[in-house]
N, C-alpha and C. Protein backbone atom coordinates (compact mmCIF):
# COMPACT_ATOMS: atom_id res chain seq x y z
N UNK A 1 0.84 -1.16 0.00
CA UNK A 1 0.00 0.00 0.00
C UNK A 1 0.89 1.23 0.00
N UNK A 2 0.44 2.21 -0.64
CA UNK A 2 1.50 3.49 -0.96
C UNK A 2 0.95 4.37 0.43
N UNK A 3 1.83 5.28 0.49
CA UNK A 3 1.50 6.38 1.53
C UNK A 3 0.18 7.27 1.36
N UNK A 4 0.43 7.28 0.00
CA UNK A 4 -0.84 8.44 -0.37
C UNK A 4 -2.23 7.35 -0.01
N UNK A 5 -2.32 6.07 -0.24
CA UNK A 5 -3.46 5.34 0.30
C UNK A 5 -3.83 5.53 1.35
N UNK A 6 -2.48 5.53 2.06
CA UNK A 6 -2.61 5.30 3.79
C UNK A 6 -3.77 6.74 4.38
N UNK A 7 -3.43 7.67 3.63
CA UNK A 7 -3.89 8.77 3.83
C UNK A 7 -4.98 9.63 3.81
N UNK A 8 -5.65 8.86 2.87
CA UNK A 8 -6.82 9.24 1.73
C UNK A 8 -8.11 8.64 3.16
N UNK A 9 -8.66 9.61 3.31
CA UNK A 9 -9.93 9.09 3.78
C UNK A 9 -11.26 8.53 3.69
N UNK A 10 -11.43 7.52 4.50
CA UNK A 10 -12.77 6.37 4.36
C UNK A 10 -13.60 6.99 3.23
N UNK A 11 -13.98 6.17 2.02
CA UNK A 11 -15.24 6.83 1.71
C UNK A 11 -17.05 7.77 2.27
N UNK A 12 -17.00 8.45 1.74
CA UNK A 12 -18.14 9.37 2.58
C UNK A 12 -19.60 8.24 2.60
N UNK A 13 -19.26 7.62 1.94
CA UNK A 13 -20.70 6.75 1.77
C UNK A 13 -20.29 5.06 2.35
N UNK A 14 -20.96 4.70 3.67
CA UNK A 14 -20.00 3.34 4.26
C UNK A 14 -21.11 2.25 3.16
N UNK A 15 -19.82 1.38 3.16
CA UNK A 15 -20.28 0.46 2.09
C UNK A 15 -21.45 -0.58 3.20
N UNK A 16 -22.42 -0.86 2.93
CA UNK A 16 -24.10 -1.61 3.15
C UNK A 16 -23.54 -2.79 4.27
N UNK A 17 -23.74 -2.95 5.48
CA UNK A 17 -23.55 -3.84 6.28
C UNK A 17 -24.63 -5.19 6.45
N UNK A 18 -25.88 -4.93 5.96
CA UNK A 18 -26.80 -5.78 6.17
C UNK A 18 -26.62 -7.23 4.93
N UNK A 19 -25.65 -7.61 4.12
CA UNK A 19 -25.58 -8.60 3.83
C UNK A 19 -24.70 -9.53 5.20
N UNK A 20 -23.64 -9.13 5.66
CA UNK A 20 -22.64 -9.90 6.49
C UNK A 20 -23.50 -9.28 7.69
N UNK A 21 -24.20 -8.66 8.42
CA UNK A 21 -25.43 -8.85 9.26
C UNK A 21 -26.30 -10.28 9.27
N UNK A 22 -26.71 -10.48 7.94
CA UNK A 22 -27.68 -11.47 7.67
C UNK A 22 -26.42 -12.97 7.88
N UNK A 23 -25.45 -12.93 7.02
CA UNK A 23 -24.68 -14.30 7.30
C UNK A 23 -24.16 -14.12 8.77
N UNK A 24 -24.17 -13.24 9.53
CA UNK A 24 -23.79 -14.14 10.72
C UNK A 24 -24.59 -13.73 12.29
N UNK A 25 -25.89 -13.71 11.28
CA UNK A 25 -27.13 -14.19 11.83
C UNK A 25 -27.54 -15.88 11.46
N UNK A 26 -27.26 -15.77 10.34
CA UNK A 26 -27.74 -17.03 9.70
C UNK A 26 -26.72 -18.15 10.49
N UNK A 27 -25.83 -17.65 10.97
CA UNK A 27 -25.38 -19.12 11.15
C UNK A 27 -25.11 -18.96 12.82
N UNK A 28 -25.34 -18.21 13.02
CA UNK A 28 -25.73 -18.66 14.49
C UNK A 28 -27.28 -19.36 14.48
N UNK A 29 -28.09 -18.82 13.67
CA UNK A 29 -29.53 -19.87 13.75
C UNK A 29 -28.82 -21.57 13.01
N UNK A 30 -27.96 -21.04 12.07
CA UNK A 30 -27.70 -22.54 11.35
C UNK A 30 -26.92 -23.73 12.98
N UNK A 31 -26.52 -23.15 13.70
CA UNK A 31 -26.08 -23.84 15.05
C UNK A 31 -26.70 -23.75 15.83
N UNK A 32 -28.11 -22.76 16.10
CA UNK A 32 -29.14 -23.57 17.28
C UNK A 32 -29.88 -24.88 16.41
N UNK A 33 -29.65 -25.33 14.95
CA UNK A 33 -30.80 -26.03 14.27
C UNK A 33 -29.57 -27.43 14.65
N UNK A 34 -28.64 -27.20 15.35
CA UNK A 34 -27.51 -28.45 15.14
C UNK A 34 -27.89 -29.66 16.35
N UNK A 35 -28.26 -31.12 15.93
CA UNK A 35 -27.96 -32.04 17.37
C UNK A 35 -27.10 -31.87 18.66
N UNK A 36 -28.15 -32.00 19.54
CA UNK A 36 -27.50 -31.87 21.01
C UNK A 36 -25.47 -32.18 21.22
N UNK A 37 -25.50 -33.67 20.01
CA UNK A 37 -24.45 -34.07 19.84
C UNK A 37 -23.14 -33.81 19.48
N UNK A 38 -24.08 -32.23 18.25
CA UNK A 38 -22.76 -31.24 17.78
C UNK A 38 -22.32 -29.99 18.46
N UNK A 39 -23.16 -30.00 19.41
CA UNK A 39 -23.01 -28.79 20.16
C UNK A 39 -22.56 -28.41 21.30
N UNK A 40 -21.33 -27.56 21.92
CA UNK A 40 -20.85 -27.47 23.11
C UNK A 40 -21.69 -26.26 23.65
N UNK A 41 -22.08 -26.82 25.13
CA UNK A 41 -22.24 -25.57 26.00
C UNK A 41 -23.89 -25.90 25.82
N UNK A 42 -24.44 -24.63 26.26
CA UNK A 42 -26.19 -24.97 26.28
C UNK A 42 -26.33 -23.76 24.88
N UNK A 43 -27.17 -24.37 24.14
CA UNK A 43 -27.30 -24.09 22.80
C UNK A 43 -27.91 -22.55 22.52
N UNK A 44 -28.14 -21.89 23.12
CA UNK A 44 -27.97 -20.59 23.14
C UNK A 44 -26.82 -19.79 23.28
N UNK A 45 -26.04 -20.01 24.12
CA UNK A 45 -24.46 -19.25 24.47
C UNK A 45 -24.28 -18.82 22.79
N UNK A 46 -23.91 -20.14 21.97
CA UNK A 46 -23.23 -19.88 20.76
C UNK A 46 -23.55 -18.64 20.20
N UNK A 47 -24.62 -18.16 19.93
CA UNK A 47 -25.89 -17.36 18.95
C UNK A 47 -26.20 -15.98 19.77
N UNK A 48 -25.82 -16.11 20.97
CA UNK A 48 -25.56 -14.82 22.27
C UNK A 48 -24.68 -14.30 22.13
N UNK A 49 -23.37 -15.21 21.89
CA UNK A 49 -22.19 -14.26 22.10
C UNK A 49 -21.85 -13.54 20.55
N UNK A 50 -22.94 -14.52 19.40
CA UNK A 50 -21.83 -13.87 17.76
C UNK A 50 -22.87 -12.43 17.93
N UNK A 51 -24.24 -12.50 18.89
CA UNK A 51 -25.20 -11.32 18.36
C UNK A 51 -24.60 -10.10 19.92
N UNK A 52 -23.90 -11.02 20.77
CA UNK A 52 -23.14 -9.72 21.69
C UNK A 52 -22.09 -8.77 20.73
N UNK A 53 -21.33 -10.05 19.95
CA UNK A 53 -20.21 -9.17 19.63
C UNK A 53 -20.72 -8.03 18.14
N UNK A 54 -21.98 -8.64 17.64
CA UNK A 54 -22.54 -7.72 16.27
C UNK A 54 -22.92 -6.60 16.39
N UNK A 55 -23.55 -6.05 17.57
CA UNK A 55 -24.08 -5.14 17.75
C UNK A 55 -23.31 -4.24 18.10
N UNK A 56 -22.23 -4.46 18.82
CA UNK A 56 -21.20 -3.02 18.96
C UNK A 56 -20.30 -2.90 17.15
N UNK A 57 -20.13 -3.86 16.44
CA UNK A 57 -19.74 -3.71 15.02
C UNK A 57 -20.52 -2.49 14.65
N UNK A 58 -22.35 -2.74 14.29
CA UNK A 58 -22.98 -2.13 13.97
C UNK A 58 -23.01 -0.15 14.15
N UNK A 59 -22.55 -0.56 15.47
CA UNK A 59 -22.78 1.29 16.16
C UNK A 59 -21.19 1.17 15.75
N UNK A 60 -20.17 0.81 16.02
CA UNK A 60 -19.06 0.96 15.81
C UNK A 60 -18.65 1.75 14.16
N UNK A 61 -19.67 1.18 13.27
CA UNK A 61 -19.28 1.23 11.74
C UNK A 61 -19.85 2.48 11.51
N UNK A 62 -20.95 2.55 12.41
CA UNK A 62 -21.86 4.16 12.01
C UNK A 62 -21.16 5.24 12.48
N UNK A 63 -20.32 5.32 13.84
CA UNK A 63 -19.76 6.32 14.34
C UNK A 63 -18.50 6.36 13.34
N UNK A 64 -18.27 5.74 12.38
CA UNK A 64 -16.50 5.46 11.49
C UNK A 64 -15.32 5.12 12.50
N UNK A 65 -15.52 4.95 13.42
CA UNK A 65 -14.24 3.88 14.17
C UNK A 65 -14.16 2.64 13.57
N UNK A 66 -13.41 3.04 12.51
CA UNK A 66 -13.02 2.07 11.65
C UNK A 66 -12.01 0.90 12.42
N UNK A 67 -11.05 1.26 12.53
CA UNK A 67 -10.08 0.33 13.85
C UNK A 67 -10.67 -0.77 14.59
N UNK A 68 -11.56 -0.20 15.23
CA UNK A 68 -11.89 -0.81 16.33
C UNK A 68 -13.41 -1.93 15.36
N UNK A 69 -13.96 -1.52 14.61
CA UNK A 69 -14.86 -1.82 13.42
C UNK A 69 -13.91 -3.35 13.29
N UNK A 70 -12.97 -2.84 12.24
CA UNK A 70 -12.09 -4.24 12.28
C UNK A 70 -11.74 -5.28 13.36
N UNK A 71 -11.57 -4.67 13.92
CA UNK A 71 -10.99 -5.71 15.27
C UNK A 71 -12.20 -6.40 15.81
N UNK A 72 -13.45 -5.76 15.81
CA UNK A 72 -14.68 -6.63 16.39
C UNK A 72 -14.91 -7.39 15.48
N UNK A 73 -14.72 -7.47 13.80
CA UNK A 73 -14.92 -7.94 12.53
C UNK A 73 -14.13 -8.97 12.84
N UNK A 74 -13.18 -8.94 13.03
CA UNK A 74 -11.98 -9.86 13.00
C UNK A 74 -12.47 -11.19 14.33
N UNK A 75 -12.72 -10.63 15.66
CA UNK A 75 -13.20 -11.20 16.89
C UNK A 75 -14.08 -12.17 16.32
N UNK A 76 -15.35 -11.60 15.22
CA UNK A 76 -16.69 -12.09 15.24
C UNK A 76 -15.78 -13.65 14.25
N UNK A 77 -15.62 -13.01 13.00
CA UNK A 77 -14.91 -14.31 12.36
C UNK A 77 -14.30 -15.18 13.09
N UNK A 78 -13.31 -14.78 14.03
CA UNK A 78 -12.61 -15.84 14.75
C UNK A 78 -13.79 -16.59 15.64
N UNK A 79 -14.58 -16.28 16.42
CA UNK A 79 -16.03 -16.90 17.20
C UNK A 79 -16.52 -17.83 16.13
N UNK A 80 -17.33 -17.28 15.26
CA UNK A 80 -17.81 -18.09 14.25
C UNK A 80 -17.08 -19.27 13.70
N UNK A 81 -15.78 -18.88 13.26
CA UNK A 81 -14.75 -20.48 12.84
C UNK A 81 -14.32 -21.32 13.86
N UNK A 82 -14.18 -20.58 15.22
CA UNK A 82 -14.20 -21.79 16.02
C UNK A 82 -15.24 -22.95 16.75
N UNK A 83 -16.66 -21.59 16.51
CA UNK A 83 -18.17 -22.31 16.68
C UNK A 83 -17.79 -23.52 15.72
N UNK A 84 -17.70 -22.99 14.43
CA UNK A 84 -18.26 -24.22 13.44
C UNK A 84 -16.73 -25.22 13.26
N UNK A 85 -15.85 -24.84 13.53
CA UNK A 85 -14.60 -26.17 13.95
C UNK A 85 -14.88 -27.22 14.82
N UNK A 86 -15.75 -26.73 15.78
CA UNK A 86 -15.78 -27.74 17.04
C UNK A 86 -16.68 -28.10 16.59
N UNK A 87 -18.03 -28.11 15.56
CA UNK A 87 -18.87 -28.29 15.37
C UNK A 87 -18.59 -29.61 14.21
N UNK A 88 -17.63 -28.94 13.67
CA UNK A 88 -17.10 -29.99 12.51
C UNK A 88 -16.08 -31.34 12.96
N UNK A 89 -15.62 -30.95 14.12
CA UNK A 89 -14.81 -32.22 15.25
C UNK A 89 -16.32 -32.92 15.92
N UNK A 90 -16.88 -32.66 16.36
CA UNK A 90 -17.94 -33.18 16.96
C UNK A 90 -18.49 -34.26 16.04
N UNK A 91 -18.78 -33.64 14.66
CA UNK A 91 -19.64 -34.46 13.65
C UNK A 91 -18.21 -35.74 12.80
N UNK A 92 -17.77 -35.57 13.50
CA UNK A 92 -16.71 -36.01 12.82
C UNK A 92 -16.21 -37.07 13.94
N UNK A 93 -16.50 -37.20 15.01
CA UNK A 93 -16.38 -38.31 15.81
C UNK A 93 -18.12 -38.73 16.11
N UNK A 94 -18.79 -37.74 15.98
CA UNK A 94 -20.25 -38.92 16.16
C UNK A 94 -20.11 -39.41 14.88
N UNK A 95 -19.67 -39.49 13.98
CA UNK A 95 -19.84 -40.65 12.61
C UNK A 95 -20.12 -42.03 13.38
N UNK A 96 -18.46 -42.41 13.42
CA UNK A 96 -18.03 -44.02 14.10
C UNK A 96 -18.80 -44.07 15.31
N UNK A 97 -19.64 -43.02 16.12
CA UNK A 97 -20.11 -43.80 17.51
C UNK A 97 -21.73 -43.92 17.59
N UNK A 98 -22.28 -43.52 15.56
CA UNK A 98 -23.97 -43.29 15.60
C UNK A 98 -24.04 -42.89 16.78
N UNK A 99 -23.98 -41.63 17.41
CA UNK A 99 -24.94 -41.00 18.11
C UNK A 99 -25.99 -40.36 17.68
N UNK A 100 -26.09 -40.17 16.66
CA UNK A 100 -27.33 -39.66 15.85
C UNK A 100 -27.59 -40.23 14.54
N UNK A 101 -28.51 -40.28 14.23
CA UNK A 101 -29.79 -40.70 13.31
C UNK A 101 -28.79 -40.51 11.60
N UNK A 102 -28.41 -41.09 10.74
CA UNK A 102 -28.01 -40.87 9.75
C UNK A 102 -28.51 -39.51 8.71
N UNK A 103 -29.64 -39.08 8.95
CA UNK A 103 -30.19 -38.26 8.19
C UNK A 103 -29.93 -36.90 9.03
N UNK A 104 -29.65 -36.98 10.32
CA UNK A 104 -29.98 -36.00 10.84
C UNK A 104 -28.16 -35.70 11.04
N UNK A 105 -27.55 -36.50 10.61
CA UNK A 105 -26.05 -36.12 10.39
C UNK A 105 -25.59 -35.94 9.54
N UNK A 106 -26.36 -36.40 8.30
CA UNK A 106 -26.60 -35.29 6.51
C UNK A 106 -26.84 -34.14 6.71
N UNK A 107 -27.77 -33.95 7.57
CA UNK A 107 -28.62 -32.47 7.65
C UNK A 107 -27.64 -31.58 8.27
N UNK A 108 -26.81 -32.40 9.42
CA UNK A 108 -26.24 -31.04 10.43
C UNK A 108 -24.83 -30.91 9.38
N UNK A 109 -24.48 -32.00 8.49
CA UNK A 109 -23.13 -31.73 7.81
C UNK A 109 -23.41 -30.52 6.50
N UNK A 110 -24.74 -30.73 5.85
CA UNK A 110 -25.17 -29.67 5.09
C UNK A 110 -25.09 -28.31 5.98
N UNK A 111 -25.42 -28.12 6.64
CA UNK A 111 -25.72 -26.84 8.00
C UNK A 111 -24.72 -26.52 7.82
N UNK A 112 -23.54 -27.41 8.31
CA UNK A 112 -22.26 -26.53 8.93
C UNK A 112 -21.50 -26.40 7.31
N UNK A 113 -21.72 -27.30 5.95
CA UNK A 113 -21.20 -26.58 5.09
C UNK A 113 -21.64 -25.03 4.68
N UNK A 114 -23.21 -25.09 4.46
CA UNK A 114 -24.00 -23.60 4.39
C UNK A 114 -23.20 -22.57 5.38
N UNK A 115 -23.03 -22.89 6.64
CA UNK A 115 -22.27 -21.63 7.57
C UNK A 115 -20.89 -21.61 6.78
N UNK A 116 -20.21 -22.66 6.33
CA UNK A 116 -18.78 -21.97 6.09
C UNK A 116 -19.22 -21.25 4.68
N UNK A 117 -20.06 -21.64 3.93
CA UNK A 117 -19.93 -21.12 2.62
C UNK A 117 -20.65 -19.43 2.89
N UNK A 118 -21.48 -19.69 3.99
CA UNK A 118 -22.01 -17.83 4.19
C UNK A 118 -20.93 -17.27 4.73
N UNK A 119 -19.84 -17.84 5.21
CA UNK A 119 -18.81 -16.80 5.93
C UNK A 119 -17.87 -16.77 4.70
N UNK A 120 -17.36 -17.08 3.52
CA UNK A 120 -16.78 -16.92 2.87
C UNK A 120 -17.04 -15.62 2.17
């Protein structure tokens, strides 16, 4: 990045937040819809803490504290990939021990692909 970039200030018009609003809404609902089996903790926490950390993003992006914008951006991604990592270790040892229903371990493996493909 050149200096003169570094310099140049935020555009006057902030670019539309309500698509990446909606994906990581969506996948905190896509992990309350997950088996008891894939899920650590009591199945609310997960979907509490990605909509604790969204809402200061939100006021954060409107006031242009951009900095700090990022860093909660950055927080929320890291929450979310480790939600759906452990989510993807979980489903990945109930295979070999059928703890759940074959269809309903299609369904939660579709789920947790849909969350990685909305966070992309």
């Amino acid at each position: 990045m050149t200096r003169a970039s570094q310099d140049e200030p935020p555009p006057a018009t902030p670019e539309p937040r309500w698509p990446a609003i909606i994906a990581v809404l969506a996948s905190g609902g896509l992990y309350t819809a997950l088996p008891d089996a894939l899920t650590v903790g009591p199945r609310w926490l997960f979907p509490s803490l990605v909509l604790a950390l969204l809402i200061p993003t939100i006021f954060t992006h409107r006031r242009g504290q951009h900095r700090l914008n990022a860093l909660l951006g950055v927080v929320i991604t890291g929450v979310l990939t480790t939600g759906l990592l452990l989510a993807l270790l979980l489903l990945i040892a109930a295979l070999p021990a059928h703890k759940e229903p074959p269809t309903a371990m299609l369904v939660s493996a579709v789920a947790l692909w849909t969350t990685n493909m909305a966070l992309i």
